[in-house]
N, C-alpha and C. Protein backbone atom coordinates (compact mmCIF):
# COMPACT_ATOMS: atom_id res chain seq x y z
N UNK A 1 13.35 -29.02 31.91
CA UNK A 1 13.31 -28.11 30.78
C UNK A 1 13.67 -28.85 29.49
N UNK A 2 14.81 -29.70 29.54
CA UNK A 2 15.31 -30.74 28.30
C UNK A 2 13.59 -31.26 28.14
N UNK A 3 13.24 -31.81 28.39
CA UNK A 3 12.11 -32.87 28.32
C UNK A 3 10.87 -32.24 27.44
N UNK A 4 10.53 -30.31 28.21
CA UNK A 4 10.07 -29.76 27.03
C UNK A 4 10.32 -29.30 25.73
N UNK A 5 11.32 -29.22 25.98
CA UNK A 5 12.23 -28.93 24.08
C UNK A 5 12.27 -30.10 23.46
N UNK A 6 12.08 -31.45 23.97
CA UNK A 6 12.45 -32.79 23.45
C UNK A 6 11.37 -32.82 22.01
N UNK A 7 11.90 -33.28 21.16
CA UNK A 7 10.89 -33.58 19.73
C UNK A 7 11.21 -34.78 19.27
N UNK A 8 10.68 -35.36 18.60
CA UNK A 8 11.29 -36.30 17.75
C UNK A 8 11.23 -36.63 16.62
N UNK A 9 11.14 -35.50 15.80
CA UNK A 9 11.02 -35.27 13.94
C UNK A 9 11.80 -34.10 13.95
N UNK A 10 10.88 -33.14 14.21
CA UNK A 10 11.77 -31.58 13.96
C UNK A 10 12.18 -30.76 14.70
N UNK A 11 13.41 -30.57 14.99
CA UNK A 11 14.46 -30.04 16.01
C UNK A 11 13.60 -28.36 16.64
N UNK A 12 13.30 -28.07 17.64
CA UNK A 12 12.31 -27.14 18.44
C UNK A 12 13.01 -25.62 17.59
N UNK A 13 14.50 -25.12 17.19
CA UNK A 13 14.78 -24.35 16.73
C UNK A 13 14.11 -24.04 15.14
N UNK A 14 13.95 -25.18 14.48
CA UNK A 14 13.33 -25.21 12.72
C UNK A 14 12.17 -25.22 13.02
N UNK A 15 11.22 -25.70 14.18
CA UNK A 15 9.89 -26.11 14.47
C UNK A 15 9.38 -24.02 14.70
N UNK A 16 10.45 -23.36 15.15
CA UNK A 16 10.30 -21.94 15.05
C UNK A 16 10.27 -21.10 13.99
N UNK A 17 11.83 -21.20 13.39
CA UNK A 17 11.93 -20.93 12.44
C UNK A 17 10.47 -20.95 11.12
N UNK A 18 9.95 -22.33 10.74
CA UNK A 18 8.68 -22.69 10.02
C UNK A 18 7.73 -22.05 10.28
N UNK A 19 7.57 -21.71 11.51
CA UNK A 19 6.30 -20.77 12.50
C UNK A 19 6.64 -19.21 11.73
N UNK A 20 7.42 -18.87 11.96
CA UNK A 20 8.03 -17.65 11.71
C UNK A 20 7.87 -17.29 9.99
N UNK A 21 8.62 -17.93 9.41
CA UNK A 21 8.41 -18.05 8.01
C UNK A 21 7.19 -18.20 7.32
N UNK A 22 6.12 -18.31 8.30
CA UNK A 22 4.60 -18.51 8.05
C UNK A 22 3.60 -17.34 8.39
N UNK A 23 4.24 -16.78 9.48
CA UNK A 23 4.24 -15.26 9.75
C UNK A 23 4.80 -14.61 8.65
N UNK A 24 5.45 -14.52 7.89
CA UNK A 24 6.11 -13.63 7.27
C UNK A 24 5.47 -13.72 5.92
N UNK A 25 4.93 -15.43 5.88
CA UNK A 25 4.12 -15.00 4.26
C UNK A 25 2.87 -14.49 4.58
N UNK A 26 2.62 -14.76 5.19
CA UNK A 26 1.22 -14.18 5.77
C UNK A 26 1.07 -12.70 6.18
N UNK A 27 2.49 -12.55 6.32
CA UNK A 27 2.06 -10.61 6.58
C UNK A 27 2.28 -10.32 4.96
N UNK A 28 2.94 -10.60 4.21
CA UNK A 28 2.91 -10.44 3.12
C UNK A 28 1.48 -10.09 2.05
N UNK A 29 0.71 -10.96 2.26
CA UNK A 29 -0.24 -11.24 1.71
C UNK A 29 -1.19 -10.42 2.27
N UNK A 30 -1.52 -10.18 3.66
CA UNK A 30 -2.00 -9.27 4.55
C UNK A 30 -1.79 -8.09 4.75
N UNK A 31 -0.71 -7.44 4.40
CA UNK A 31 -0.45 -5.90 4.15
C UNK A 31 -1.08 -5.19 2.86
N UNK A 32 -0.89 -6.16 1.92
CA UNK A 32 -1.82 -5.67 0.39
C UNK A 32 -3.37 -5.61 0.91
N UNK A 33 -4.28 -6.53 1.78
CA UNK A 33 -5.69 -6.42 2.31
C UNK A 33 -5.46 -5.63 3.10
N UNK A 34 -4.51 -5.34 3.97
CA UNK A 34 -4.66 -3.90 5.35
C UNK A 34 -4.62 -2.46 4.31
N UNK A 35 -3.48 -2.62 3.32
CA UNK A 35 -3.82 -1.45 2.77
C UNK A 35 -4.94 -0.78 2.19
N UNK A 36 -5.29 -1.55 1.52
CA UNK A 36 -6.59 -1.61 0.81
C UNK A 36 -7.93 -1.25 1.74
N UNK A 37 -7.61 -1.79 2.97
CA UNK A 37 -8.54 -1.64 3.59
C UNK A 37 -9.84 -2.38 3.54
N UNK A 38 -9.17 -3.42 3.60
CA UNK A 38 -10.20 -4.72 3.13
C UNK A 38 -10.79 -5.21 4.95
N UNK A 39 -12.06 -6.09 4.74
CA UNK A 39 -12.60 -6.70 6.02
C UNK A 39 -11.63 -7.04 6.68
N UNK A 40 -11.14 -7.76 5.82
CA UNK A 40 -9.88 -9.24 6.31
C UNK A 40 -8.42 -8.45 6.19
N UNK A 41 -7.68 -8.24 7.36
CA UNK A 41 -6.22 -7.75 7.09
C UNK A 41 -5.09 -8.66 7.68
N UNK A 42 -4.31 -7.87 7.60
CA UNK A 42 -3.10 -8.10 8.38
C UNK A 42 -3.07 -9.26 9.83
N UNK A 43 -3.12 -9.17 10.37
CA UNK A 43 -3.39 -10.14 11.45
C UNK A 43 -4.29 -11.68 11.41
N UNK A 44 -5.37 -11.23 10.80
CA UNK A 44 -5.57 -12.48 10.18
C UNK A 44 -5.05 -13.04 9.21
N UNK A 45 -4.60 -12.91 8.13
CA UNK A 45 -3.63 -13.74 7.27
C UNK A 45 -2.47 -14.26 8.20
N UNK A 46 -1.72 -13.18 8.97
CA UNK A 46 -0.83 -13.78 9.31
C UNK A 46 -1.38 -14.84 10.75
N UNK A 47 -1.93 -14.72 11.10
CA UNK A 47 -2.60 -16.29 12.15
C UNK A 47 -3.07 -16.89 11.49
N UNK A 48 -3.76 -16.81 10.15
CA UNK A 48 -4.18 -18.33 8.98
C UNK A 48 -2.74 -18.81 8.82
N UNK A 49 -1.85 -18.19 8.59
CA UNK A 49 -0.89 -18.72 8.12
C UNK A 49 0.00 -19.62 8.92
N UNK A 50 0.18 -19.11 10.12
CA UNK A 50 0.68 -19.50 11.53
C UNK A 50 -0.02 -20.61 11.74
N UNK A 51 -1.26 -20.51 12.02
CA UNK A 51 -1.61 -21.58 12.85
C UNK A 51 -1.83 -22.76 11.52
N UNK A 52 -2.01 -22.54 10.16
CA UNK A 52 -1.57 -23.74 9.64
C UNK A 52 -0.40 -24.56 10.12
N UNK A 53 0.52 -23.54 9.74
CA UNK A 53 2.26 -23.88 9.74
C UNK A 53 1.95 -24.82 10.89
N UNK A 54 1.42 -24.33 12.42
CA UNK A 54 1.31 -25.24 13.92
C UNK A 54 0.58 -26.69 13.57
N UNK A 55 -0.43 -26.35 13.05
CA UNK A 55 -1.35 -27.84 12.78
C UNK A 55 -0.31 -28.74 11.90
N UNK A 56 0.17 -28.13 11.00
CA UNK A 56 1.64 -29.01 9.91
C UNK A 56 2.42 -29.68 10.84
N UNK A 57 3.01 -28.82 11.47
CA UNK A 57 4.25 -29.14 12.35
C UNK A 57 3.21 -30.18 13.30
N UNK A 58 2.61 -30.01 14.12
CA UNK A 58 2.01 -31.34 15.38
C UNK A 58 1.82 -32.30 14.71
N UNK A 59 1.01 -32.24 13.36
CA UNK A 59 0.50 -33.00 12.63
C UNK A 59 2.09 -34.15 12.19
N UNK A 60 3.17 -33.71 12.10
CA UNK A 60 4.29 -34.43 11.47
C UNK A 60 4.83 -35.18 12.98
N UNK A 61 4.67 -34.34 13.98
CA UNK A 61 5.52 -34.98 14.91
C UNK A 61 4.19 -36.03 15.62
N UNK A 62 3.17 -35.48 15.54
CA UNK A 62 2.29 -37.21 15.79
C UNK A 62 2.76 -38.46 15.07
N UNK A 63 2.90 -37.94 13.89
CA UNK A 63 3.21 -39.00 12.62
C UNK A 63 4.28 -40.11 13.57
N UNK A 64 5.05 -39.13 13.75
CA UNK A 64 6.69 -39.53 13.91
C UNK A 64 7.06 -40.35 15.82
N UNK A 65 5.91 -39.94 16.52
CA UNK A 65 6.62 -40.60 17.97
C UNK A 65 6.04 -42.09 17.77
N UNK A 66 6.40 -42.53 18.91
CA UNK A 66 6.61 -43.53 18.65
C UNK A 66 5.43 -44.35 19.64
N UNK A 67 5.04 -45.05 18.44
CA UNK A 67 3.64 -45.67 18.65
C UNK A 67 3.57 -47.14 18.15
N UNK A 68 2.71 -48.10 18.19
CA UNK A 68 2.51 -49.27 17.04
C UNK A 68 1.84 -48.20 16.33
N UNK A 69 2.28 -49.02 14.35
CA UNK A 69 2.58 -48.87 13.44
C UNK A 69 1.22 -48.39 13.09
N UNK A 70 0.18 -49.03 13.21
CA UNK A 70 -1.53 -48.67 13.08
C UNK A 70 -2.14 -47.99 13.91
N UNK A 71 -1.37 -47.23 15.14
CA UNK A 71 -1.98 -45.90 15.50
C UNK A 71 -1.47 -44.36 15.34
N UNK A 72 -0.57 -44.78 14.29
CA UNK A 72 0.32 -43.51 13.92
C UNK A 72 -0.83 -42.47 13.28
N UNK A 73 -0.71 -41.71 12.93
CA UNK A 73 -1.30 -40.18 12.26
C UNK A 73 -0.69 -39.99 11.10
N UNK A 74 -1.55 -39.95 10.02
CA UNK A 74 -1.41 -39.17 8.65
C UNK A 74 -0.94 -38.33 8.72
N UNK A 75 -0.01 -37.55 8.31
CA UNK A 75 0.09 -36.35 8.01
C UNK A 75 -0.77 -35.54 6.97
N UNK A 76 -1.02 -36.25 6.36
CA UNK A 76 -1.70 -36.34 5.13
C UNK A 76 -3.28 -35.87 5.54
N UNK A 77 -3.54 -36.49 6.48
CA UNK A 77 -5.41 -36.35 7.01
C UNK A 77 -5.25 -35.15 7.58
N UNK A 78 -3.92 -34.73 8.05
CA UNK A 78 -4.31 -33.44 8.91
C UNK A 78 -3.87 -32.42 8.09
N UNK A 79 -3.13 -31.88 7.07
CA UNK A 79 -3.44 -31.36 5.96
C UNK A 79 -4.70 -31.07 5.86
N UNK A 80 -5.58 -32.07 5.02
CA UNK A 80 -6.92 -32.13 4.23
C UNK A 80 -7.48 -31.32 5.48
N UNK A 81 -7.68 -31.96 7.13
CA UNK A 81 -8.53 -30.59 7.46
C UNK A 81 -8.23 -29.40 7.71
N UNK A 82 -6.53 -28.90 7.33
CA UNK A 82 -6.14 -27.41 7.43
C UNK A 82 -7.33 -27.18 6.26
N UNK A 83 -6.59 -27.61 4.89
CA UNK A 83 -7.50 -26.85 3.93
C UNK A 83 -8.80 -26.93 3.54
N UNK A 84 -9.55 -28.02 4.78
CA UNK A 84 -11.16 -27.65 5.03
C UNK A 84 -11.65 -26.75 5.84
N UNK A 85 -11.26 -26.52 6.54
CA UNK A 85 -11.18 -25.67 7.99
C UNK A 85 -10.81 -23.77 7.28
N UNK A 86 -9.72 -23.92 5.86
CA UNK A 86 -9.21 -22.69 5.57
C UNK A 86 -10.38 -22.10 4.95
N UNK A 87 -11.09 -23.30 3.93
CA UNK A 87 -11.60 -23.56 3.13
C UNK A 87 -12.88 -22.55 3.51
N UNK A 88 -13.24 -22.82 4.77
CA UNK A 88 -14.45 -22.56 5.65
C UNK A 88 -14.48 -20.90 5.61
N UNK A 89 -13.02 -21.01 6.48
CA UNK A 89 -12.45 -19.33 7.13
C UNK A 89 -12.42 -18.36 5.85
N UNK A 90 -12.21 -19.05 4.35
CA UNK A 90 -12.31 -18.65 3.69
C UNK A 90 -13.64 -17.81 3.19
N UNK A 91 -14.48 -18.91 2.86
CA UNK A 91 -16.18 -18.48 2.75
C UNK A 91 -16.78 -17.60 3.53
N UNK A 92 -16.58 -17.29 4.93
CA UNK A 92 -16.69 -16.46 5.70
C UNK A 92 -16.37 -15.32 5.43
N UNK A 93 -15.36 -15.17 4.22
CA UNK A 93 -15.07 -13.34 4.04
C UNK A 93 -15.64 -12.79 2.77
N UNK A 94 -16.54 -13.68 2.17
CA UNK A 94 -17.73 -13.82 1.36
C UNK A 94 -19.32 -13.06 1.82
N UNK A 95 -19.34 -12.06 0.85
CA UNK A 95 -20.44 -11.47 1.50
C UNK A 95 -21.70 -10.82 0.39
N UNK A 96 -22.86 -11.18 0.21
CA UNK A 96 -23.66 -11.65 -0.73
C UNK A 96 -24.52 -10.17 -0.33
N UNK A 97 -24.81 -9.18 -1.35
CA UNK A 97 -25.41 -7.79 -0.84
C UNK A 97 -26.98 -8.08 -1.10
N UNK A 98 -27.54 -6.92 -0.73
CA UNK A 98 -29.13 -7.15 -1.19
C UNK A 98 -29.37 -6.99 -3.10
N UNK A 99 -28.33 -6.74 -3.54
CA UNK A 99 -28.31 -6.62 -5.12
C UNK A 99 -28.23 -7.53 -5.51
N UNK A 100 -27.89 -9.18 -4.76
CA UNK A 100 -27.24 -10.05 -5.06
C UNK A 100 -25.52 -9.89 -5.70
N UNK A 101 -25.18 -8.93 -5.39
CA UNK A 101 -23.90 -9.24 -5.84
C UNK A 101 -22.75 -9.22 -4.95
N UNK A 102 -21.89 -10.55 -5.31
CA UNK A 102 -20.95 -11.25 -4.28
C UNK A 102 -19.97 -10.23 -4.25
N UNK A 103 -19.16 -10.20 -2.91
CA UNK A 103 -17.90 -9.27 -2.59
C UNK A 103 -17.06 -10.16 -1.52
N UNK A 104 -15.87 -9.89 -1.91
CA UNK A 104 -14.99 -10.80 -0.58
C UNK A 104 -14.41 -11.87 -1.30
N UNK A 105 -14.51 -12.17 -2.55
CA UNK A 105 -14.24 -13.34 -3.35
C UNK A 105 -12.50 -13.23 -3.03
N UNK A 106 -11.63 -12.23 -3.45
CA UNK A 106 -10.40 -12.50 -3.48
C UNK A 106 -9.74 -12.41 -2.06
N UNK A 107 -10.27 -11.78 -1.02
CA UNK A 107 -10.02 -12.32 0.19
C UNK A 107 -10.42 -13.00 0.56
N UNK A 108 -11.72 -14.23 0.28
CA UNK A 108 -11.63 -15.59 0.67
C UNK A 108 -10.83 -16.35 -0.02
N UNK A 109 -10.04 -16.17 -1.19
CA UNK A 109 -9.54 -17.24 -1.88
C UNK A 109 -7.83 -17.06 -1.29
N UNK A 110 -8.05 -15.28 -0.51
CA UNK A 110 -6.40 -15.44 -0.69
C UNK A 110 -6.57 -15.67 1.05
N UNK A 111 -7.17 -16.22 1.83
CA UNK A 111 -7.18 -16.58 2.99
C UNK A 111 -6.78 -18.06 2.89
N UNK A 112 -7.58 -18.96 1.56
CA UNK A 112 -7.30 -20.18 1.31
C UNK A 112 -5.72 -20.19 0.98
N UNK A 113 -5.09 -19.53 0.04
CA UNK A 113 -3.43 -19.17 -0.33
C UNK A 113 -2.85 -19.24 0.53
N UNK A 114 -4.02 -18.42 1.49
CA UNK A 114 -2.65 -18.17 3.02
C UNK A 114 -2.22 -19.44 3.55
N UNK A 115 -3.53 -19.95 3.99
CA UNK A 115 -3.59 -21.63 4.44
C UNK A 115 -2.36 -22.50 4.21
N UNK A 116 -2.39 -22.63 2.71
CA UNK A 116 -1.94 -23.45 1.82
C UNK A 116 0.20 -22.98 2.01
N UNK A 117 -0.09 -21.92 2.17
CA UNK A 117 1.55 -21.46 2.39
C UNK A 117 2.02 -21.57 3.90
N UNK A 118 0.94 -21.46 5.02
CA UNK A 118 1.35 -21.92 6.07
C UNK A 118 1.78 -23.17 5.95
N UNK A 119 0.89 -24.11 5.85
CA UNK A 119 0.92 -25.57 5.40
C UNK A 119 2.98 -25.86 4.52
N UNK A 120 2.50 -25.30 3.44
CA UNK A 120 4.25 -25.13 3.13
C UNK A 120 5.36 -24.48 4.17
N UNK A 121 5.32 -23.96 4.86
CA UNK A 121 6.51 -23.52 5.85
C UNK A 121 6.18 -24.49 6.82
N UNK A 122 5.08 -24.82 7.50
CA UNK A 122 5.15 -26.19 8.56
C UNK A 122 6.01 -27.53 8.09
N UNK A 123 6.25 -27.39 6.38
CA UNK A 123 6.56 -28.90 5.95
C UNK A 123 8.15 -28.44 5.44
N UNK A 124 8.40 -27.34 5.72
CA UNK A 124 9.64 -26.87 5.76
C UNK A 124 10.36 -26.44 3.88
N UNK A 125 9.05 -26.00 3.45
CA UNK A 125 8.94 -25.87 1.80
C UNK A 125 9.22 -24.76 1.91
N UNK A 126 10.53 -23.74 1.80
CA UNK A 126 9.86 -22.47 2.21
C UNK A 126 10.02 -22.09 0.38
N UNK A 127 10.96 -23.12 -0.43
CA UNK A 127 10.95 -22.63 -1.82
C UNK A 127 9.91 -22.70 -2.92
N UNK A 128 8.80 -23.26 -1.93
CA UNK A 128 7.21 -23.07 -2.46
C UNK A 128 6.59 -21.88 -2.23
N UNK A 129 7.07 -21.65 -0.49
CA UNK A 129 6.03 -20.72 0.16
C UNK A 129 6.02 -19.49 -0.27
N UNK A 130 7.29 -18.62 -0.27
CA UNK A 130 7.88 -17.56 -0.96
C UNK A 130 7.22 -16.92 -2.02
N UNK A 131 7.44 -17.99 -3.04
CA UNK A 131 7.10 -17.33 -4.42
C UNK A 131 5.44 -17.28 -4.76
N UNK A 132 5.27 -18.27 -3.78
CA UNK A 132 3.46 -18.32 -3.33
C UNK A 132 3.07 -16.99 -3.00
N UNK A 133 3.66 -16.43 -1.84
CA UNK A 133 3.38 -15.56 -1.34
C UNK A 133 3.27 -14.39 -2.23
N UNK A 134 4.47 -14.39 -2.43
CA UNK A 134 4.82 -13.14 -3.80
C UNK A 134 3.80 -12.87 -4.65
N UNK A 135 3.50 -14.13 -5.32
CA UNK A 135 2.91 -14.59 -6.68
C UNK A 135 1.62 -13.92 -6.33
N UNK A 136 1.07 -14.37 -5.00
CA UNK A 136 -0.80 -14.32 -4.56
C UNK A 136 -0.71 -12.61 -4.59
N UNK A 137 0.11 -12.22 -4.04
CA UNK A 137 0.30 -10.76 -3.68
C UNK A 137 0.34 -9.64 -4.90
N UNK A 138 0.97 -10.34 -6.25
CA UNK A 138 1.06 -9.63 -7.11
C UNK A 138 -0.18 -9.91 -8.05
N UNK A 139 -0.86 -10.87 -7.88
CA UNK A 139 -2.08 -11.21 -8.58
C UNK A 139 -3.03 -10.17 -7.76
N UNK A 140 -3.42 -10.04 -6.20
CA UNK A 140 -4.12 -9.10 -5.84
C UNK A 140 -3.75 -7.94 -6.39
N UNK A 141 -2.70 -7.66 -6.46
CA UNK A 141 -2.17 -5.93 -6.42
C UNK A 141 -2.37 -5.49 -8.04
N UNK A 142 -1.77 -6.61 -9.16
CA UNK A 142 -1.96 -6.23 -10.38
C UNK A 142 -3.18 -6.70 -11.35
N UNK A 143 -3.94 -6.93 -10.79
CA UNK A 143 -5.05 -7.54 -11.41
C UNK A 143 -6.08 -6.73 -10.22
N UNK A 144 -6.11 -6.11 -9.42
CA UNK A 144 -6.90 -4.99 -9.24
C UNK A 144 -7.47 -4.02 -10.22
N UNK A 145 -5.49 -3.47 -10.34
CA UNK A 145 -5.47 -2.70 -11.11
C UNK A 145 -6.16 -2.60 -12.45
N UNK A 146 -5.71 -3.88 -13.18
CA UNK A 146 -6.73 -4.14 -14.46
C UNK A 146 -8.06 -4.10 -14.28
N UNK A 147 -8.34 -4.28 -13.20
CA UNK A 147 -9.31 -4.83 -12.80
C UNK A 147 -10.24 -3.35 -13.16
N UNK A 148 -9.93 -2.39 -12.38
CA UNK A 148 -10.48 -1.34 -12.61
C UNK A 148 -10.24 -0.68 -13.64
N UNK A 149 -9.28 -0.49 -14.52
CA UNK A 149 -9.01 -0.10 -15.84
C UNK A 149 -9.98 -0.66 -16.72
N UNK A 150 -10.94 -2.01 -16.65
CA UNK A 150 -11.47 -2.75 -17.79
C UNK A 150 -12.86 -1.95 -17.16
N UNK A 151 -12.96 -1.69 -15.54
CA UNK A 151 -14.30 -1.70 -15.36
C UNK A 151 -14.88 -0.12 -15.82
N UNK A 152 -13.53 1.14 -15.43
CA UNK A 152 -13.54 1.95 -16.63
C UNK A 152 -13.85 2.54 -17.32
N UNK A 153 -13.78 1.37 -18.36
CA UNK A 153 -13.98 1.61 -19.82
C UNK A 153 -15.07 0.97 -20.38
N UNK A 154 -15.99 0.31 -19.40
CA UNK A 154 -17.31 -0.41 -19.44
C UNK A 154 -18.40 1.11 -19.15
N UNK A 155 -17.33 2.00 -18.98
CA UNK A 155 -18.11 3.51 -18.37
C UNK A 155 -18.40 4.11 -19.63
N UNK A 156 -19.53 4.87 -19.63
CA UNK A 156 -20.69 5.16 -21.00
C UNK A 156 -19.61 6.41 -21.12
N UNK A 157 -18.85 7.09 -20.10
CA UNK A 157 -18.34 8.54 -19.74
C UNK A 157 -16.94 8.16 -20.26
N UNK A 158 -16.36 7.05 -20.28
CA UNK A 158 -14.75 7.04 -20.26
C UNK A 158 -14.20 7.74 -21.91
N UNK A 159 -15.35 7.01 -23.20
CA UNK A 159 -15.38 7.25 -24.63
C UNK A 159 -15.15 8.98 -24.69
N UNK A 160 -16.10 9.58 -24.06
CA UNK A 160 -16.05 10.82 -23.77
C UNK A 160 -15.64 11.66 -23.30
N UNK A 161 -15.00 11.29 -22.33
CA UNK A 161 -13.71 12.27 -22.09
C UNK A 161 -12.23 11.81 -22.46
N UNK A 162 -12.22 11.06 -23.54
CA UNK A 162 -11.13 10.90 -24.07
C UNK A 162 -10.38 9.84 -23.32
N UNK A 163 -10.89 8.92 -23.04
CA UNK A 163 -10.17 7.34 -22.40
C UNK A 163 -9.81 7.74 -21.35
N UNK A 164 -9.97 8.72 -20.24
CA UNK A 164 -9.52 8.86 -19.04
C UNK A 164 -10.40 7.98 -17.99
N UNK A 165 -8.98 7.97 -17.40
CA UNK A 165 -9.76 6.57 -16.23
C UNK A 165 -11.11 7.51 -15.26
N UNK A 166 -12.16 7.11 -15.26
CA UNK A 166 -13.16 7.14 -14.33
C UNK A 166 -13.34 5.96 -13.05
N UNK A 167 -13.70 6.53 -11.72
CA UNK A 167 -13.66 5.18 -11.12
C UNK A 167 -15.35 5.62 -10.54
């Protein structure tokens, strides 16, 4: 049992902890798309986020066992394909109508966010990940809002009934 807990970079308790903390930005970010009722919710953000954080974390402890010096692992290379790979998962929630007009833009970009904050709790950043999280969350939630307030008042009807919001 020692032998499976054995690591040799990051102690199996923080190697959780990081996992966890990656879950948590990720539900974050994912409860604003579940509410909403978006394609992409809850569960997927929080497994973009997770399984970054996992690819971070293997990715450091390859780095770190012990090998000759020129077959070690980047940490660095395995990064670049989280956020090609997110990059991907991202585009996928991209969806092009027969009007031509694109939908899914801010849940592919905040699938990429998610990525990018897993990636930070795998590297044990959580004073990046946090305010990431926060930050992405309040940009969806308050820039909706504007969002529809500007679109509105682009309404031929809004002038006319006296600036009341139309949706």
């Amino acid at each position: 049992m020692e032998e499976f807990l054995q690591t040799d970079y990051i102690p199996v308790g923080e190697a959780l902890l990081r996992v966890l903390a990656a879950a948590g930005c990720g539900f974050i970010l994912g409860l604003d798309r579940e509410l909403k009722k978006k394609p992409v919710g809850l569960r997927t953000y929080m497994l973009v986020a997770v399984g970054a954080a996992a690819f971070t974390i293997a990715g450091m402890e390859l780095a770190h066992q012990d090998a000759p010096v020129n077959n070690r692992i980047d940490p660095g290379r395995v990064i670049e394909g989280i956020i090609g790979a997110f990059g991907f998962l991202g585009a996928g929630a991209i969806i092009k109508s027969g009007d031509d007009r694109l939908s899914g833009m801010a849940s592919g970009a905040a699938t990429w966010v998610t990525g990018s904050m897993g990636v930070a709790c795998g590297l044990g950043l959580f004073w990046l990940a946090l305010p990431l999280a926060l930050g992405a969350a309040a940009v969806l939630f308050v820039l909706e809002f504007i969002q529809g307030r500007t679109e509105a008042m682009k309404n031929p009807n809004y002038r006319k009934a006296g600036g009341k919001h139309f949706r």
